[in-house]
Protein backbone atom coordinates (compact mmCIF):
# COMPACT_ATOMS: atom_id res chain seq x y z
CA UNK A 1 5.52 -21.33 70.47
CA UNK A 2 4.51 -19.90 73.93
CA UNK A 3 7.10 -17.20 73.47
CA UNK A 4 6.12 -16.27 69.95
CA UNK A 5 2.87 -15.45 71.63
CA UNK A 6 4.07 -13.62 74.52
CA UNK A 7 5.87 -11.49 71.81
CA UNK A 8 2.95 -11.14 69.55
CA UNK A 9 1.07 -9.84 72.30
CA UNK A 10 3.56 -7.76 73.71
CA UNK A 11 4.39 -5.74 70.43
CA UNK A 12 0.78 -5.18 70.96
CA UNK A 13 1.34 -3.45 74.42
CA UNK A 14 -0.85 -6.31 75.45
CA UNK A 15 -0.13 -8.30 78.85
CA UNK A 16 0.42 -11.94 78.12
CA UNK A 17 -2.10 -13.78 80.32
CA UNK A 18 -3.04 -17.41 80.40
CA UNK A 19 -6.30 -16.81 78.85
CA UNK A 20 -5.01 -14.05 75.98
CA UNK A 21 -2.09 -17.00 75.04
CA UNK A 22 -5.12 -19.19 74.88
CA UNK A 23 -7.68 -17.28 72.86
CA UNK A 24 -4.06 -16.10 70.40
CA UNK A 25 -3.18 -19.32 69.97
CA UNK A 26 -6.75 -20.42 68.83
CA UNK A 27 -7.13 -17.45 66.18
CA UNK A 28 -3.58 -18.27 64.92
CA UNK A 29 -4.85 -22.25 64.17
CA UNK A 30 -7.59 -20.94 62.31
CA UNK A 31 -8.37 -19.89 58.26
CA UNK A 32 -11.23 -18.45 59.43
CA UNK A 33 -12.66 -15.59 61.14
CA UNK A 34 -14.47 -17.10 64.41
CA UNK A 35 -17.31 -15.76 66.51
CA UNK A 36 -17.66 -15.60 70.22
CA UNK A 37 -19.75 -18.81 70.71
CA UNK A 38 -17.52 -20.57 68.26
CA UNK A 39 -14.49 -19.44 70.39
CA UNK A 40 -16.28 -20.94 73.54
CA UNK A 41 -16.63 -24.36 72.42
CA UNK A 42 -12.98 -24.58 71.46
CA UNK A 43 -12.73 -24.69 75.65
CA UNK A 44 -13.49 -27.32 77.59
CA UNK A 45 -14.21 -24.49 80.66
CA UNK A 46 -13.94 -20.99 80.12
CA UNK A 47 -15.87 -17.60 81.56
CA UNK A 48 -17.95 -15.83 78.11
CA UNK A 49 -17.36 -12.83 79.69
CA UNK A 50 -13.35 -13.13 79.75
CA UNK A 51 -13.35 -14.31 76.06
CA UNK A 52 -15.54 -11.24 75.22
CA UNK A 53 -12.85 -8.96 77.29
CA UNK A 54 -10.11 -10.66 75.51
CA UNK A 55 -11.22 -10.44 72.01
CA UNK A 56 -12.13 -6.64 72.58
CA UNK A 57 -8.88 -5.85 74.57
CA UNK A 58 -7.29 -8.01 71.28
CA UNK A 59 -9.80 -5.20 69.12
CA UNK A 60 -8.85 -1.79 70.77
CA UNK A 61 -4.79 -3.12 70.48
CA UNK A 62 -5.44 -3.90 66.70
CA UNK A 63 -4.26 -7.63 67.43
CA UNK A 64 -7.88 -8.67 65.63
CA UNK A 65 -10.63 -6.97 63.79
CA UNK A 66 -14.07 -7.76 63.90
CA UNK A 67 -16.27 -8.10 60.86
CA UNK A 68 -20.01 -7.72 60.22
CA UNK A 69 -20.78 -10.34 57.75
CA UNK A 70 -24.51 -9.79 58.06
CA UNK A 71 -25.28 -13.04 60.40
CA UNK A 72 -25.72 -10.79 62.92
CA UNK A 73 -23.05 -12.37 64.98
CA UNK A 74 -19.08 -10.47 65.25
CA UNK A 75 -16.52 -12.56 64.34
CA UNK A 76 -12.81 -11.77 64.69
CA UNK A 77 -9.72 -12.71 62.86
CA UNK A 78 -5.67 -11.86 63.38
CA UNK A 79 -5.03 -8.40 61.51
CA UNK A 80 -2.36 -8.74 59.18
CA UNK A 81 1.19 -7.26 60.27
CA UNK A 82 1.45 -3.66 60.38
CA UNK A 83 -2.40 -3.07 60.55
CA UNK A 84 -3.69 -0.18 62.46
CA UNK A 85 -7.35 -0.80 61.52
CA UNK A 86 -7.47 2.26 59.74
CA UNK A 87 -9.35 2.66 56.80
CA UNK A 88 -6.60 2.42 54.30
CA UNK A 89 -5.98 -0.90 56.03
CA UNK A 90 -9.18 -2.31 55.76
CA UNK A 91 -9.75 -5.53 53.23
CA UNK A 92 -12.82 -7.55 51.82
CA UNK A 93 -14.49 -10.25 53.54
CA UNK A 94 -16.18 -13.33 51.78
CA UNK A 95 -18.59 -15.08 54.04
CA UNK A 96 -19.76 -18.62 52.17
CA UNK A 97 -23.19 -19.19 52.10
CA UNK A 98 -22.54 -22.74 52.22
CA UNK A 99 -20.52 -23.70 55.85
CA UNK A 100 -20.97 -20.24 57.08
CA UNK A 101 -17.36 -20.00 57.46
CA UNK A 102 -15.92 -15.89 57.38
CA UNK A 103 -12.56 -15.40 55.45
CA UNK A 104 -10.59 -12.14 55.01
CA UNK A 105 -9.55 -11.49 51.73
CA UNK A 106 -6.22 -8.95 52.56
CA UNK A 107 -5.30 -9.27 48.79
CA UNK A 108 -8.20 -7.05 47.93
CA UNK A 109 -8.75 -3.76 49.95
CA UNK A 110 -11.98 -2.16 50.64
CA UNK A 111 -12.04 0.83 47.71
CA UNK A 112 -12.01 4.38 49.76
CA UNK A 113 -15.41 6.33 49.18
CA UNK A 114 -15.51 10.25 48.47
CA UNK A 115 -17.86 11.26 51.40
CA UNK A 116 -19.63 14.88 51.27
CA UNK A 117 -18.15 17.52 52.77
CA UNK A 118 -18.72 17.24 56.79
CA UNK A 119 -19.52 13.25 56.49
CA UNK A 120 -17.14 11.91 59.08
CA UNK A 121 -15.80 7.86 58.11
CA UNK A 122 -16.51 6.23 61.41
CA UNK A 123 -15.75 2.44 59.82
CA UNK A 124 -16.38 0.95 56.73
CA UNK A 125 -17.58 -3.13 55.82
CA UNK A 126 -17.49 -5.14 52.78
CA UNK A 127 -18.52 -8.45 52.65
CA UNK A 128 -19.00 -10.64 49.57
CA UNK A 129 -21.03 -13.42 49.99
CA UNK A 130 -21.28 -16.79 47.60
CA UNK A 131 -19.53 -20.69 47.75
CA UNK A 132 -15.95 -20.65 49.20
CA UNK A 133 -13.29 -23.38 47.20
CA UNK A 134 -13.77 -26.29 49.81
CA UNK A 135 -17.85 -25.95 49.02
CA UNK A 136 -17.39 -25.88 45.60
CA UNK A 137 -15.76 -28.90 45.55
């Protein structure tokens, strides 16, 4: 497994450090997008400040993507294969009002929006919130 991550974040033009293997290998357990605090307590003894620098470095290589849900707290999930994080890229996100939990939805991509002339797209969010399956039951 540790050299399925080394790769992952290689392809990535990412340097494979203890703590990036670490913080991958967490995000690829998960069905859920996961916020920085969140992240912490998965580690018995870990520096905030490298997790932030490792999810971000993760951000800018398009490794993760963060999403807005409207807690007022980023969380971050795995981008899909291929993803740049460009707008045609982008999918929904259903937040469940229930456990809190943040899942992407890639089967359903956020619809493009006409903008006037001289708007510039500088990133676009859509979140639908409600009960997710394991709630429901």
């Amino acid at each position: 497994m540790n050299k399925e991550l080394e790769q992952k974040l290689l392809s990535k033009k990412i340097k494979p450090t203890t703590m990036r293997l670490l913080v991958l290998q967490q995000l690829m357990q998960r069905s859920s997008a996961i916020g920085l605090t969140e992240l912490e307590n998965a580690f018995e003894k870990v520096d905030r400040t490298t997790l932030y620098r490792t999810l971000k470095t993760f951000e800018e290589n398009c490794l993760v993507h963060s999403i807005d849900d409207g807690t007022g707290v980023p969380k971050y999930a795995l981008c899909l294969e291929g993803c740049e994080c460009n707008p045609e890229d982008l999918h929904v996100h259903f937040h469940c009002t229930e456990c809190k939990e943040t899942f992407c939805v890639t089967q359903t991509s956020v619809p493009m929006v006409q903008l006037p002339v001289n708007f510039e797209l500088a990133e676009i969010n859509m979140v639908i919130k409600g009960v997710c399956g394991d709630c429901k039951k």
